[in-house]
Protein backbone atom coordinates (compact mmCIF):
# COMPACT_ATOMS: atom_id res chain seq x y z
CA UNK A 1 -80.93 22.84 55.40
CA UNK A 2 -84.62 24.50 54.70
CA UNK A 3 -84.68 23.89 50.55
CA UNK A 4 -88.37 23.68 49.63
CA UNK A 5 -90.17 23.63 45.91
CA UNK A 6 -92.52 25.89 48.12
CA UNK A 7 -89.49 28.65 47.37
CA UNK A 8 -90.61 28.76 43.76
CA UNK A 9 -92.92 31.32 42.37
CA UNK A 10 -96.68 30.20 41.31
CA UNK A 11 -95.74 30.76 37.81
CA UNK A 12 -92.30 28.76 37.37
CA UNK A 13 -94.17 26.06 39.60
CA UNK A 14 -96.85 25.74 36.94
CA UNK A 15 -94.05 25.69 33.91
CA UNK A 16 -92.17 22.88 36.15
CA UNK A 17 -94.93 20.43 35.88
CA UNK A 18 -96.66 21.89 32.60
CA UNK A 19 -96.08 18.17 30.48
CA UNK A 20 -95.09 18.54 26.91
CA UNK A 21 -98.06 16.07 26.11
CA UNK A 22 -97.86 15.48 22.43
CA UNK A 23 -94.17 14.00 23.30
CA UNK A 24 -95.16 12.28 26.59
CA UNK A 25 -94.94 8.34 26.65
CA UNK A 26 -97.34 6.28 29.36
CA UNK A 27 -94.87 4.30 32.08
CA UNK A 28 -95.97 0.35 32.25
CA UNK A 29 -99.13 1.13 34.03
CA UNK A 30 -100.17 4.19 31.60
CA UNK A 31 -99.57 6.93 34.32
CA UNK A 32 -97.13 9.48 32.37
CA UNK A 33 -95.90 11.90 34.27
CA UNK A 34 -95.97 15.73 33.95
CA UNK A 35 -92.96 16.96 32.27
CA UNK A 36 -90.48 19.71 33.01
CA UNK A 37 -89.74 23.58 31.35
CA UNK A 38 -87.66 20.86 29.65
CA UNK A 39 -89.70 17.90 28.72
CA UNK A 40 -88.24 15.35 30.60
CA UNK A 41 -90.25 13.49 33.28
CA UNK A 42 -90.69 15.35 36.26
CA UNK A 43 -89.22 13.95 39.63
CA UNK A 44 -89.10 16.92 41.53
CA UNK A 45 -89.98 16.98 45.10
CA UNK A 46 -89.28 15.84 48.58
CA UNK A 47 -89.59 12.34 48.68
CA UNK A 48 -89.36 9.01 51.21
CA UNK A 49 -89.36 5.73 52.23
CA UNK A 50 -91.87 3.78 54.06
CA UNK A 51 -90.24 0.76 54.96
CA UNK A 52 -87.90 -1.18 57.00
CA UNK A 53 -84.92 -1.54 54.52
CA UNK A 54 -82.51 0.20 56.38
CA UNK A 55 -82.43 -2.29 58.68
CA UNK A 56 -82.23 -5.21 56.56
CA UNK A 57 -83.18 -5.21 53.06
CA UNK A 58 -84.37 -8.95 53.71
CA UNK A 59 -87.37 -10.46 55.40
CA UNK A 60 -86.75 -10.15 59.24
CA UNK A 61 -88.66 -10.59 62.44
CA UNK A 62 -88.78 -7.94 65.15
CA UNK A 63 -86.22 -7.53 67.55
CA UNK A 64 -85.89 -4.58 70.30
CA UNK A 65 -85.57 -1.54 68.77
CA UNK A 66 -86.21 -3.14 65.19
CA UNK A 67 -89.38 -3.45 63.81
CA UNK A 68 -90.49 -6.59 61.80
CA UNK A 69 -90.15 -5.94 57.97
CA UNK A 70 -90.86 -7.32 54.39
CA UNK A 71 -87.56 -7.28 52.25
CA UNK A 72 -87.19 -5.32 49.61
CA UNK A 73 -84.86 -7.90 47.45
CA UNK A 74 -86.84 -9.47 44.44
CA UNK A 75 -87.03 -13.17 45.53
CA UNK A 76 -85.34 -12.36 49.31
CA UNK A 77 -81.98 -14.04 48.70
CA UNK A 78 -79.20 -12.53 48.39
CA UNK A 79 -76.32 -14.58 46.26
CA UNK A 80 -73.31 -14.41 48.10
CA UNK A 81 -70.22 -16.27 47.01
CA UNK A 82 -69.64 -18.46 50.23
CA UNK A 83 -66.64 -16.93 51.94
CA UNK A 84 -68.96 -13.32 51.63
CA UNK A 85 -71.25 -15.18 53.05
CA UNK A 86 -69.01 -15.85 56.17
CA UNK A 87 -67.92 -12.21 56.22
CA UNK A 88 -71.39 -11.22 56.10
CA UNK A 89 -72.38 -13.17 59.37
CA UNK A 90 -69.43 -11.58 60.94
CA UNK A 91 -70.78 -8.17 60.33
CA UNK A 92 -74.41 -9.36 61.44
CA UNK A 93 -72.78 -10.26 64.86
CA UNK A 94 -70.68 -6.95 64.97
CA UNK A 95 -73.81 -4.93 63.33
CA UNK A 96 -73.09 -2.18 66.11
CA UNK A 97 -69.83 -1.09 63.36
CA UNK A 98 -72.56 -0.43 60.86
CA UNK A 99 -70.42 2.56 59.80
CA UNK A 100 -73.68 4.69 59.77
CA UNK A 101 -72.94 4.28 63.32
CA UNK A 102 -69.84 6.81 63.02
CA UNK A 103 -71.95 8.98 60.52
CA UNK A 104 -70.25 8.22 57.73
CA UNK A 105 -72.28 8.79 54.27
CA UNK A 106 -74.62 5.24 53.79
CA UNK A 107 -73.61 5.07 49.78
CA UNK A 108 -75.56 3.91 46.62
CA UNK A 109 -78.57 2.60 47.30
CA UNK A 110 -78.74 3.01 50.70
CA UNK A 111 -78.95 6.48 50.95
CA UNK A 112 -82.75 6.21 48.35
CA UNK A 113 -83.74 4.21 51.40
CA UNK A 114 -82.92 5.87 54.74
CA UNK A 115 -85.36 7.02 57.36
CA UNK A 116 -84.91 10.54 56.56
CA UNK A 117 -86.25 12.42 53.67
CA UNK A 118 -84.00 13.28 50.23
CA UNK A 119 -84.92 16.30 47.98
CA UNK A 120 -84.82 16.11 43.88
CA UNK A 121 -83.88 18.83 41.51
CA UNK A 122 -83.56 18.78 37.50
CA UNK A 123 -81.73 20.58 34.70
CA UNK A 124 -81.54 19.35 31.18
CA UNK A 125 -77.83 18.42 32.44
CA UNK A 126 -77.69 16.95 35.66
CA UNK A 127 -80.37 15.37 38.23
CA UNK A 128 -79.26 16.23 41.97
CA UNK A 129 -80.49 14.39 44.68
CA UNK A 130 -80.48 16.13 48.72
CA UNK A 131 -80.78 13.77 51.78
CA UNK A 132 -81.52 15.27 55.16
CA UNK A 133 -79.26 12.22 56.54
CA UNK A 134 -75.80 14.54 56.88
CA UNK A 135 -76.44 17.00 54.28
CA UNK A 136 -74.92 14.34 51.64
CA UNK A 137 -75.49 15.24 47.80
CA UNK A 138 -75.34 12.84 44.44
CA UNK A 139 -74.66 14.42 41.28
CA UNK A 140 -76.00 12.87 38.75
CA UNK A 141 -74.95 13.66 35.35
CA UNK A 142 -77.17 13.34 32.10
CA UNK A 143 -75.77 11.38 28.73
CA UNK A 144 -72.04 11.36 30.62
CA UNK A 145 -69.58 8.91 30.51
CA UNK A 146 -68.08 7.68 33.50
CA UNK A 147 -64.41 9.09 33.71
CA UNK A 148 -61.53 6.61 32.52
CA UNK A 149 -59.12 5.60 35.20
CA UNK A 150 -60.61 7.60 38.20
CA UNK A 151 -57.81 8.69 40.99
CA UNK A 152 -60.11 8.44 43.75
CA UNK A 153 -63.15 5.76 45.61
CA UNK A 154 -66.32 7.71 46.51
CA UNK A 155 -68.59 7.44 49.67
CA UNK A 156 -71.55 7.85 46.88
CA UNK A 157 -69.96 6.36 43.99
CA UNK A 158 -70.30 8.49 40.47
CA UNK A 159 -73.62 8.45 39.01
CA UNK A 160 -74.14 8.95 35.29
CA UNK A 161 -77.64 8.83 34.24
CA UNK A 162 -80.23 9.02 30.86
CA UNK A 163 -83.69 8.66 30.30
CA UNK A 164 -85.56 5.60 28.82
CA UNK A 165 -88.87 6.86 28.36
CA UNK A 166 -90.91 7.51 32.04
CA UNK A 167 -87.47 6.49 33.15
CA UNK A 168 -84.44 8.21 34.73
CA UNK A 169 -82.15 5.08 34.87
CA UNK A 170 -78.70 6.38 36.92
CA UNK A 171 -75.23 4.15 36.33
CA UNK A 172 -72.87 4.25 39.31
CA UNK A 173 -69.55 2.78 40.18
CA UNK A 174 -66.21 3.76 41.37
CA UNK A 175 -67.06 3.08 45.17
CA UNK A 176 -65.53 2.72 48.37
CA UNK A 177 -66.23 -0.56 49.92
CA UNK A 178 -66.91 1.12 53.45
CA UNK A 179 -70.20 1.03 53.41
CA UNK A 180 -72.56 -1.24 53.99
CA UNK A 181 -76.31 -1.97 52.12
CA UNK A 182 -78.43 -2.12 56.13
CA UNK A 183 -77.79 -2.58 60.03
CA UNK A 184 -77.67 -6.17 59.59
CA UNK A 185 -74.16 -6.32 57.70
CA UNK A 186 -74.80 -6.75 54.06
CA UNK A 187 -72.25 -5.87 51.96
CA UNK A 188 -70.35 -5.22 48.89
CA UNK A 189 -66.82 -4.53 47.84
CA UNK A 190 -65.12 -1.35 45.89
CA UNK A 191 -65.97 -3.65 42.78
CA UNK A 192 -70.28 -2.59 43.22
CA UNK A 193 -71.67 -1.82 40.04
CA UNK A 194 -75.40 -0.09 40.70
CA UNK A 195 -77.98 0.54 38.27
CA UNK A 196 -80.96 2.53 39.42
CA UNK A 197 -84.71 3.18 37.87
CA UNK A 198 -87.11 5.68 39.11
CA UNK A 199 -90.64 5.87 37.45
CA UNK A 200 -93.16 8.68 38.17
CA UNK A 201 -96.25 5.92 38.65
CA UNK A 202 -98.24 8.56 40.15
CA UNK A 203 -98.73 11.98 41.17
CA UNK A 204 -97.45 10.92 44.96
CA UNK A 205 -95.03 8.16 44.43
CA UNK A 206 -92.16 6.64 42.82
CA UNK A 207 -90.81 3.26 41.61
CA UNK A 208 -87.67 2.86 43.11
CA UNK A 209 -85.58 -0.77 41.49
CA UNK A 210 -82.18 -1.30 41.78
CA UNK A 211 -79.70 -3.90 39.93
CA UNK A 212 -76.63 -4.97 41.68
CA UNK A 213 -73.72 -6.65 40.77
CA UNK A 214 -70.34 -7.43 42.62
CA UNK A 215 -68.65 -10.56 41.56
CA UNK A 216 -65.90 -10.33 44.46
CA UNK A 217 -68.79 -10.86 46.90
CA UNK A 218 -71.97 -12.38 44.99
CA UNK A 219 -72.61 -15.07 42.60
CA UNK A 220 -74.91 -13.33 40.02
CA UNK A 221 -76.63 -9.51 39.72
CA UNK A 222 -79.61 -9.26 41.96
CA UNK A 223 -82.35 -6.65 42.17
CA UNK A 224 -84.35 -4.86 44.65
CA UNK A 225 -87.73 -2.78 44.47
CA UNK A 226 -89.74 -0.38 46.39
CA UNK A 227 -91.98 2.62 46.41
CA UNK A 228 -90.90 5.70 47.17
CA UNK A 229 -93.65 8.17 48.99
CA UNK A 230 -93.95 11.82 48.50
CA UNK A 231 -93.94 13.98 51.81
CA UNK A 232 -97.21 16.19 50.70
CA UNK A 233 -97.45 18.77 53.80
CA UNK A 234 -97.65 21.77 53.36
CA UNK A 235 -94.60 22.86 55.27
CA UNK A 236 -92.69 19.61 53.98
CA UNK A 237 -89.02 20.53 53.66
CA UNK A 238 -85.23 19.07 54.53
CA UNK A 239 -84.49 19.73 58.08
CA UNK A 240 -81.46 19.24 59.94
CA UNK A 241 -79.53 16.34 60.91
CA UNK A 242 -76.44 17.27 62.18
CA UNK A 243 -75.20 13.53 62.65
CA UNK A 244 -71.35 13.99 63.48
CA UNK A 245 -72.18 17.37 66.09
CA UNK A 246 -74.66 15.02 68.09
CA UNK A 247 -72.07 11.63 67.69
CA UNK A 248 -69.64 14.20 69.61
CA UNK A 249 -71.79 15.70 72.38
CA UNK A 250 -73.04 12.17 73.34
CA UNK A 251 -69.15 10.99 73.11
CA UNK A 252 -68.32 14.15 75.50
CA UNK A 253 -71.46 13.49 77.63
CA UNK A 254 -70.22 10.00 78.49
């Protein structure tokens, strides 16, 4: 997949990040962000993570083949009701059925935190975000309601989504409970409820938080935060990773 802002003409660049000033409000830390053809907050571009959440969104030392990382979860502890906690240590010693392993799509959040870039694009009705990590896609639609008495689970969830301000904040449940939140086993049931923010804070980055709540597996809601980097080269674009094809070949090569 070669999508690239870089396809865009000069002109309809400019108009793309053109803010409608007078109507602008300053995010938290004053930075307000230039707006779209549209006026909302721009998020455009290819963006990424720079951390070690994927492999556990908690503190963790390094292991072979896992580098040592700071969690991402406000406060580090996760509130598990105890027998999740117990199925959670199972999957920690069986972490090698991480279905990411199979190449299955990672869900809501996990996919805003993979090692792989994602790609945003904006209309007035619907925010769509592109990983490179199997070509997956979230549709996020703007001032939507959720559908009432949906016939089928989703890998990624559906996402609804408004803005507050600097804010795109994105509602999403109706999940699967396949997937898993990192390698380590953390997990969730088809009960997840996820709400998202993501601030322009400046030209280059993002503020990524997430709310989650699950009362079959945790106690309370709990929250994670992290920045989200923007790949600035001047080639930067989605490449291919072709997940399942190269799952196969090493399957046949065995």
């Amino acid at each position: 997949m070669r999508i690239s802002l870089r396809l865009l003409t000069p002109a309809l660049t400019g108009l793309l990040l053109v803010a409608a000033a007078g109507h602008a409000q300053p995010a938290a830390d004053g930075y307000t962000a230039p707006r779209t053809i549209y006026g909302d907050p721009d998020l455009q571009g290819i963006w990424q993570t720079m951390n070690t959440a994927v492999w556990n969104i908690q503190d963790h030392p390094a292991e072979l083949g896992i580098p040592a990382g700071q969690g991402v979860v406000i406060g580090n502890e996760i509130p598990y009701r105890a027998d999740a906690l117990q199925q959670r240590e199972e999957n920690y010693r069986n972490r090698a059925n991480d279905p990411e392993a199979s190449c299955k799509m990672v869900g809501v959040p996990r996919t805003m935190y993979m090692p792989y870039p994602f790609q945003i694009f904006q209309t007035p009705g619907q925010v769509t975000i592109l990983s490179e990590y199997v070509h997956s896609v979230r549709k996020v639609y703007i001032d939507s309601a959720h559908p009432e008495n949906p016939v089928q689970q989703l890998w990624m969830g559906d996402s609804r989504g408004r803005w507050d301000g600097e804010t795109l904040v994105i509602d999403t449940n109706n999940f699967t409970d396949q997937t898993w939140f990192d390698r380590s086993g953390n997990f969730h049931s088809d009960a997840l409820h996820v709400v998202e923010r993501l601030t322009r804070a400046s030209p280059d980055h993002l503020l990524y938080e997430v709310t989650i709540e699950d009362p079959e597996i945790f106690t309370e809601p709990w929250e994670m935060r992290m920045p989200l980097y923007r790949r600035v080269e001047d080639n930067a674009r989605l490449l291919e990773y072709e997940c399942q094809a190269y799952l196969e070949l090493e399957r046949n090569n065995q």
